[in-house]
Protein backbone atom coordinates (compact mmCIF):
# COMPACT_ATOMS: atom_id res chain seq x y z
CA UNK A 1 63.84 26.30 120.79
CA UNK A 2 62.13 28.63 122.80
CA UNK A 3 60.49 28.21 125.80
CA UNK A 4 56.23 29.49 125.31
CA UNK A 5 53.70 30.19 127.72
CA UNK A 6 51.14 27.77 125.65
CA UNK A 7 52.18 25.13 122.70
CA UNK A 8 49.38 24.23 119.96
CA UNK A 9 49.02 20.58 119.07
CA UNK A 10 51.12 20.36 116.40
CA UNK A 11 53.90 21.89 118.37
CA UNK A 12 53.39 18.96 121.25
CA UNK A 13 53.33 16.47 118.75
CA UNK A 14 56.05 17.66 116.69
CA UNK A 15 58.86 18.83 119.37
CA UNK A 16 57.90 16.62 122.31
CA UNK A 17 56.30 13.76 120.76
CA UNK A 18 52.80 14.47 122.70
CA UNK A 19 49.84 13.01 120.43
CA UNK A 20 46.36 14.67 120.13
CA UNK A 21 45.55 11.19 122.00
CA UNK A 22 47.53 12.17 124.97
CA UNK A 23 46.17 15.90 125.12
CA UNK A 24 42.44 14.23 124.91
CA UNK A 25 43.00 12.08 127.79
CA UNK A 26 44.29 15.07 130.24
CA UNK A 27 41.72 16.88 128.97
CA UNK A 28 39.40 13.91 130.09
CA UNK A 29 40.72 13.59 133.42
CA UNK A 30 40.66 17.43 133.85
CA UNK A 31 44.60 17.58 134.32
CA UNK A 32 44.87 20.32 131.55
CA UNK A 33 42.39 23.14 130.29
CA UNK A 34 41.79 23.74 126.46
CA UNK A 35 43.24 27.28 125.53
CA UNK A 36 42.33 28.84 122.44
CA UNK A 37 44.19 31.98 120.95
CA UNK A 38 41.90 34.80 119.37
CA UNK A 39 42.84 38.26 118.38
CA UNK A 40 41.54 41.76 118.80
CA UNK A 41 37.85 40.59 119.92
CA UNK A 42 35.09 42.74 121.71
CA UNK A 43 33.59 41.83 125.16
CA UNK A 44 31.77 42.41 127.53
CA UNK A 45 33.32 41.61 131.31
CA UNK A 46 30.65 39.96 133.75
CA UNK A 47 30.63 37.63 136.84
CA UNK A 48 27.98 36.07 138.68
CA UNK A 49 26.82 37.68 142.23
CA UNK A 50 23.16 36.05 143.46
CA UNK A 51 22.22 34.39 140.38
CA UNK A 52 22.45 37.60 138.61
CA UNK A 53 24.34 38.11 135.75
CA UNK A 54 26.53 41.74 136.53
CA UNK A 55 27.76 43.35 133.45
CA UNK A 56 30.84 46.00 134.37
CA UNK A 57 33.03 46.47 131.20
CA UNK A 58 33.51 46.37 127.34
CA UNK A 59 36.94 45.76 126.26
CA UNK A 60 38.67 44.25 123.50
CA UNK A 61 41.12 41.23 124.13
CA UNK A 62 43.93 39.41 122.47
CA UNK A 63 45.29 36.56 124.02
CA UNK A 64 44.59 33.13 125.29
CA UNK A 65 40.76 32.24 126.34
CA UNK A 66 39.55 29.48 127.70
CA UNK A 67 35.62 28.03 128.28
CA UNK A 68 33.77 26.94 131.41
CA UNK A 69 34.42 23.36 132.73
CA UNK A 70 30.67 22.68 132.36
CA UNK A 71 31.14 23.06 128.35
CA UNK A 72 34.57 20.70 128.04
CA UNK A 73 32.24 17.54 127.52
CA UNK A 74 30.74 18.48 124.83
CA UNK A 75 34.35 19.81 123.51
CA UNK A 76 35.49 16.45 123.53
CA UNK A 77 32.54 14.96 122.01
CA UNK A 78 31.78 17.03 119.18
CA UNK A 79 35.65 18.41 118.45
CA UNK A 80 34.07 22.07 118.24
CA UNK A 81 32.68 24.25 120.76
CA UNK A 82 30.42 27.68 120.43
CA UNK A 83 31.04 29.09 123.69
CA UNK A 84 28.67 31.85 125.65
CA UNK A 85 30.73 32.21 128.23
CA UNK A 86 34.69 33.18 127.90
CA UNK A 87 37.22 33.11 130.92
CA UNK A 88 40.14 35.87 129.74
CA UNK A 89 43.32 35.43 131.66
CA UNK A 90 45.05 38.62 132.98
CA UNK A 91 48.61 38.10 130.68
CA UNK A 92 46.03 39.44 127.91
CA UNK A 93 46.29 42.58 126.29
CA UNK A 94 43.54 44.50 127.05
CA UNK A 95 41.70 48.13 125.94
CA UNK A 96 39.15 49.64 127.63
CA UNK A 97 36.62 51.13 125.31
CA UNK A 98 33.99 51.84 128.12
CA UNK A 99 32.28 50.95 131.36
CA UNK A 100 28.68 52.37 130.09
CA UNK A 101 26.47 49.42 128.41
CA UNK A 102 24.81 52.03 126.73
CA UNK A 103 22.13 49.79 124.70
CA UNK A 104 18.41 49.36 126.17
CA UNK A 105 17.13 46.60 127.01
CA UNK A 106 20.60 44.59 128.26
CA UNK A 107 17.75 42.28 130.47
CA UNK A 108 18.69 39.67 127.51
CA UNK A 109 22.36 39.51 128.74
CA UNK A 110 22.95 41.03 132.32
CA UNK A 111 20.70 41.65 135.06
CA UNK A 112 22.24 44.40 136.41
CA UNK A 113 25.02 46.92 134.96
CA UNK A 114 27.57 48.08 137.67
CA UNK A 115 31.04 50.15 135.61
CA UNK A 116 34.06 48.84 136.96
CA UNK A 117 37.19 47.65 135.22
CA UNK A 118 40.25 47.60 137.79
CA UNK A 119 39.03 44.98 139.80
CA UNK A 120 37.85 42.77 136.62
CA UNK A 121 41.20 43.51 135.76
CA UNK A 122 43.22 42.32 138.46
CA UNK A 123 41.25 38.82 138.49
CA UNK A 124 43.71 35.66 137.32
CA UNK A 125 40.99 34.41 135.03
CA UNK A 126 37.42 36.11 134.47
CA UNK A 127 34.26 35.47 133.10
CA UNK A 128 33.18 37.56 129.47
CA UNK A 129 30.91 37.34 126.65
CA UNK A 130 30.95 38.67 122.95
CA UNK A 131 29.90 41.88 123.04
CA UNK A 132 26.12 41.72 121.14
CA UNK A 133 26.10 43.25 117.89
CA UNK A 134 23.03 46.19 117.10
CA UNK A 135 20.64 44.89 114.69
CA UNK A 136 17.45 47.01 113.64
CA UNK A 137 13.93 45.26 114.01
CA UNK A 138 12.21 44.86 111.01
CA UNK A 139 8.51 45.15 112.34
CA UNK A 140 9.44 48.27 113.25
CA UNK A 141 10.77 49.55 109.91
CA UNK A 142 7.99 48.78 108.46
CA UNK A 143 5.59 50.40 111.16
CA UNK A 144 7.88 53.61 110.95
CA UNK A 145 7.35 53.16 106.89
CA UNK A 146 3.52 52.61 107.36
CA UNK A 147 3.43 56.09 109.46
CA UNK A 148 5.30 57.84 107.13
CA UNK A 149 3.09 56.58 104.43
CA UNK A 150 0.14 57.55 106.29
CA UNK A 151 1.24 61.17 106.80
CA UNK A 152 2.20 61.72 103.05
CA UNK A 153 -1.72 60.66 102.62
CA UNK A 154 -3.31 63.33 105.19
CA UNK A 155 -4.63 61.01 107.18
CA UNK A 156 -3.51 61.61 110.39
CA UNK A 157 -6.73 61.45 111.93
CA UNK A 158 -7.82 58.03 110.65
CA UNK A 159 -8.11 54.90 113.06
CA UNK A 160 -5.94 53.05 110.99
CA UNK A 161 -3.26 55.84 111.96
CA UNK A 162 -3.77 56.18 116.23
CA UNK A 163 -3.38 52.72 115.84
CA UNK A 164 -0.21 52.81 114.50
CA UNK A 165 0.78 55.71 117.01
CA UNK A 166 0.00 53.66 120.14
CA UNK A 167 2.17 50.18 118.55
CA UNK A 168 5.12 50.79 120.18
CA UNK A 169 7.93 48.39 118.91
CA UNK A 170 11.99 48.38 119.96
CA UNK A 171 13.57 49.67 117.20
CA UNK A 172 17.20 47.69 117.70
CA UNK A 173 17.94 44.21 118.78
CA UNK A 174 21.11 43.43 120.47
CA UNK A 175 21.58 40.16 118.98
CA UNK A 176 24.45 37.79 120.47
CA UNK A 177 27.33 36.96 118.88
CA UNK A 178 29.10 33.62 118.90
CA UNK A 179 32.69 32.36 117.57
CA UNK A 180 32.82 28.04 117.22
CA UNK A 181 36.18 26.70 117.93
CA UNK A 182 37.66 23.49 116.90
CA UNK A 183 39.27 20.69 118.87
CA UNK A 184 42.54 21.14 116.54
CA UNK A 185 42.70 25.35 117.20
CA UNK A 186 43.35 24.09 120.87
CA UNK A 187 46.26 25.34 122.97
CA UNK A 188 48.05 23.95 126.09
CA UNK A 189 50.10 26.17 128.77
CA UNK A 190 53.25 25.06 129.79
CA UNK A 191 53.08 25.70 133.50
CA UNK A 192 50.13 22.93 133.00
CA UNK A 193 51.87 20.48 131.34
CA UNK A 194 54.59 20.93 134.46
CA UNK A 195 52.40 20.70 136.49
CA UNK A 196 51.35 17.07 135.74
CA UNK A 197 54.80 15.83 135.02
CA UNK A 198 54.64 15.82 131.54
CA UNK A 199 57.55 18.14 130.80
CA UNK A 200 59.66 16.66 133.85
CA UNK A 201 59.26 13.01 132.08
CA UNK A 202 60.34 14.68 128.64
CA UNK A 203 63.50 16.25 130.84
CA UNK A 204 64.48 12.90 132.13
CA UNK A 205 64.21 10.92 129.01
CA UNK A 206 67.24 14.15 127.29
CA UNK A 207 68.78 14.11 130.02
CA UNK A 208 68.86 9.55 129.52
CA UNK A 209 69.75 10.34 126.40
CA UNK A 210 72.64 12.44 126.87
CA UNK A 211 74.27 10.63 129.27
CA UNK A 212 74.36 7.29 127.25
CA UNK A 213 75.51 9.10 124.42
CA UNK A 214 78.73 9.90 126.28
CA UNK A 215 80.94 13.06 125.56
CA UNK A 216 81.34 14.37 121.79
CA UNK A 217 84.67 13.54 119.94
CA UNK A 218 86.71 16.67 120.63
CA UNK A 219 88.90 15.81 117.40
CA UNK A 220 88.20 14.63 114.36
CA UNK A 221 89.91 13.53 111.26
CA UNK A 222 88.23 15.31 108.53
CA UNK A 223 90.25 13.63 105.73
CA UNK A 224 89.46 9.89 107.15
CA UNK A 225 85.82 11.36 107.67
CA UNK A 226 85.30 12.56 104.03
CA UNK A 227 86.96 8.98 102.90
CA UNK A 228 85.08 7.01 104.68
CA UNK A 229 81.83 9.11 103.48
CA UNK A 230 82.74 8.70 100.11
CA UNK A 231 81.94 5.01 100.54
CA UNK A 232 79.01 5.25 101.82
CA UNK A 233 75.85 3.77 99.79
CA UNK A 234 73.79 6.98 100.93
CA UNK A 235 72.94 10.04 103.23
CA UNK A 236 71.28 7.80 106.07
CA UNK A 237 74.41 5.41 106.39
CA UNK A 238 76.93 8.62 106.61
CA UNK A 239 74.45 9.82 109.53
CA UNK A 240 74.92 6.68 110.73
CA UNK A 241 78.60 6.97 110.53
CA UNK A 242 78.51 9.93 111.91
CA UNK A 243 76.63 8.76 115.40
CA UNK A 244 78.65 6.01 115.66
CA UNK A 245 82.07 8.18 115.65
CA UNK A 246 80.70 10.09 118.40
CA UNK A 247 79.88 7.30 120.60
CA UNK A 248 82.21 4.57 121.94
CA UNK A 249 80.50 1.29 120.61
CA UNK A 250 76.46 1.89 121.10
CA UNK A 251 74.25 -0.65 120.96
CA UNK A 252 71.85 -0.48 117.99
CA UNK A 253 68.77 -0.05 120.22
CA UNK A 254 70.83 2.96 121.46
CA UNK A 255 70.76 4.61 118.00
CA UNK A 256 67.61 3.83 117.51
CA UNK A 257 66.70 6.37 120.48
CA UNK A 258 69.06 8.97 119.57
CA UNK A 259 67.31 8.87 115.63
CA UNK A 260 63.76 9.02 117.28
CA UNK A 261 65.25 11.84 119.43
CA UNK A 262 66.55 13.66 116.58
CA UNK A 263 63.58 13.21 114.68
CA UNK A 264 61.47 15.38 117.49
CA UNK A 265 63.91 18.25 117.39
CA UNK A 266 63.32 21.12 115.18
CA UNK A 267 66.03 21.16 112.36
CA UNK A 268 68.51 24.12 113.40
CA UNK A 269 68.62 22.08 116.65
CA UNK A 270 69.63 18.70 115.61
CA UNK A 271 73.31 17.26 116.93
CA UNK A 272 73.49 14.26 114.20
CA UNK A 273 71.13 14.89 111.43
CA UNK A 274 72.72 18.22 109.67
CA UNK A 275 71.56 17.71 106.35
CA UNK A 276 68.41 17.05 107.83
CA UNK A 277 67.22 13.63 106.46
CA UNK A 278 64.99 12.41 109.22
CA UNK A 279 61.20 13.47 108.45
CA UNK A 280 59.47 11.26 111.22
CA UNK A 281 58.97 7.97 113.40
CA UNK A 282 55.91 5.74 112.78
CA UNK A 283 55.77 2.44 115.16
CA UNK A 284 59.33 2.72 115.76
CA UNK A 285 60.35 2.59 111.86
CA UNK A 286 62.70 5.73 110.71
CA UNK A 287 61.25 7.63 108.01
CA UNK A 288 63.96 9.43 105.82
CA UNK A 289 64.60 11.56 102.84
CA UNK A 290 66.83 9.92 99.92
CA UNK A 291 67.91 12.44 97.79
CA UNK A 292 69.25 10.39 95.27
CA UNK A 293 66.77 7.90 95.19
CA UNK A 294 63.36 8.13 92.90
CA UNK A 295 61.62 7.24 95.76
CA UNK A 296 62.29 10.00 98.15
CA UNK A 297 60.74 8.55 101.46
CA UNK A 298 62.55 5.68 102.81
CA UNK A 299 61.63 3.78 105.88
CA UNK A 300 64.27 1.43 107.93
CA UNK A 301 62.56 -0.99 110.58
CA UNK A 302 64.66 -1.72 113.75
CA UNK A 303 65.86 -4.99 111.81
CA UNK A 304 67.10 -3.18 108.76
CA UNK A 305 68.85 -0.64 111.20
CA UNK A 306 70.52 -3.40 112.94
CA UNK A 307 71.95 -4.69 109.42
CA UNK A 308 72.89 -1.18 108.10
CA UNK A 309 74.96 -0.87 111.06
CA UNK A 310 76.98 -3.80 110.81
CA UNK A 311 78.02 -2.95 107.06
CA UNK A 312 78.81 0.91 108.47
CA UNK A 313 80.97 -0.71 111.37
CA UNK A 314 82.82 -2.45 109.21
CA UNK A 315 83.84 0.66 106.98
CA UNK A 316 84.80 3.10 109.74
């Protein structure tokens, strides 16, 4: 497995066994920030100086974004979130298409416009919003179609005509644009979930694991293996078979671990499970694949694990 800057949340859940309960409850107590990934995407770089909203920079931006603290409530509450305001971290990959706004009026989104992009650049995190897209007015089509209709007619000189002339309307709109993000496109970074222990607990409870499982047999018998296999009712008893060769006399809750464990790692990584049976744990009951069986999804409770066991024991 390799090791990523962020993990989504089927990722956490799947390879480290952290639920979409756990990552709402750091994001609750503000232990973790919601990252969300987004590709080539136009904005506009600002900050705050005075109360005044300074414009400096379009660019456009792949990488991770995340949203003001002020807007993680209602994240959390509504499981989707239309931000105005973006934070783009630095590991980014940005291109500068200008430092001119180049639109009148911008009083709608900036205050001021000061062009600038290294020291935006050089920020950890900053603050951005979609750039607006250009949308023409329709008042003032139809004024600019009334004129022309006026002047086809000769009548320049009517009142109906200076009236017209002295209507001034904007002829484009800089309308802004939004993106809505859900609470399962969320994204956590790794140095994050260090940094509150949750990958040094995760650590602990491998490194627990290998130690009880004890060293690997070296050598095998493959003939006694494939015998022994042969009398087997099925594929989870000859993984069973398997983990118990391996391991000087483990207890059963012992097993139990090392299937949950299995069960978390992605398939080309698993020690015991090479045929790749396990499919998940649910309240501590093993759900496997039968290939031989109509039914193809088999569960075995702790109990049932306990008595499979016994009947394996007695055959190897």
């Amino acid at each position: 497995m390799i090791e990523k800057e962020y993990y989504r949340l089927d990722e956490l859940q799947n390879r480290f066994g952290i639920t979409v309960h756990d990552i709402h409850y750091l994001l609750e107590r503000r232990l973790v920030n919601p990252y969300f990934h987004i590709e080539n995407t136009k904005f506009i770089v600002e900050s705050w100086n005075k109360s005044k909203f300074i414009g400096y920079v379009h660019l456009i931006y792949r990488g991770i974004v995340t949203i003001p603290e002020s807007e993680l409530a209602k994240l959390l509450h509504l499981k989707k979130i239309t931000p105005l305001n973006y934070l783009l971290s630095k590991n980014g990959h940005f291109e500068l298409v200008c430092t001119d706004y180049g639109y009148e009026p911008y009083e709608d989104f900036f205050t001021e416009w000061q062009p600038k992009y290294q020291d935006e650049k050089d920020r950890p995190f900053f603050t951005a919003k979609l750039s607006p897209f250009v949308s023409r007015i329709p008042f003032h089509s139809y004024l600019k179609a009334k004129r022309e209709a006026i002047k086809l007619e000769n009548l320049e000189s009517t009142e109906g005509y200076i009236h017209l002339e002295n209507f001034h309307t904007p002829e484009l709109k800089l309308p802004a644009a939004f993106n809505t993000f859900k609470f399962s496109d969320i994204c956590i970074q790794r140095e994050q979930l260090v940094s509150v222990g949750i990958f040094k607990i995760l650590e602990q409870t491998k490194n627990e694991y290998l130690i009880e499982q004890g060293p690997p047999a070296s050598n095998r018998d493959s003939e006694n293996d494939s015998q022994v296999m042969g009398v087997l009712n099925n594929k989870f008893e000859e993984l069973l078979a398997r983990i118990l060769r391996e391991n000087q006399t483990p207890s059963s809750k012992l097993i139990h671990k090392i299937l949950c464990t299995e069960c978390k790692l992605e398939e080309d990584t698993r020690q015991y499970d090479i045929e790749n049976i396990l499919l998940d744990v649910v309240d501590d009951v093993i759900v496997w694949h039968d290939i031989y069986s109509k039914k193809k999804q088999k569960r075995c409770s702790f109990r049932r694990l306990e008595n499979q066991l016994s009947d394996v024991r007695k055959l190897i």
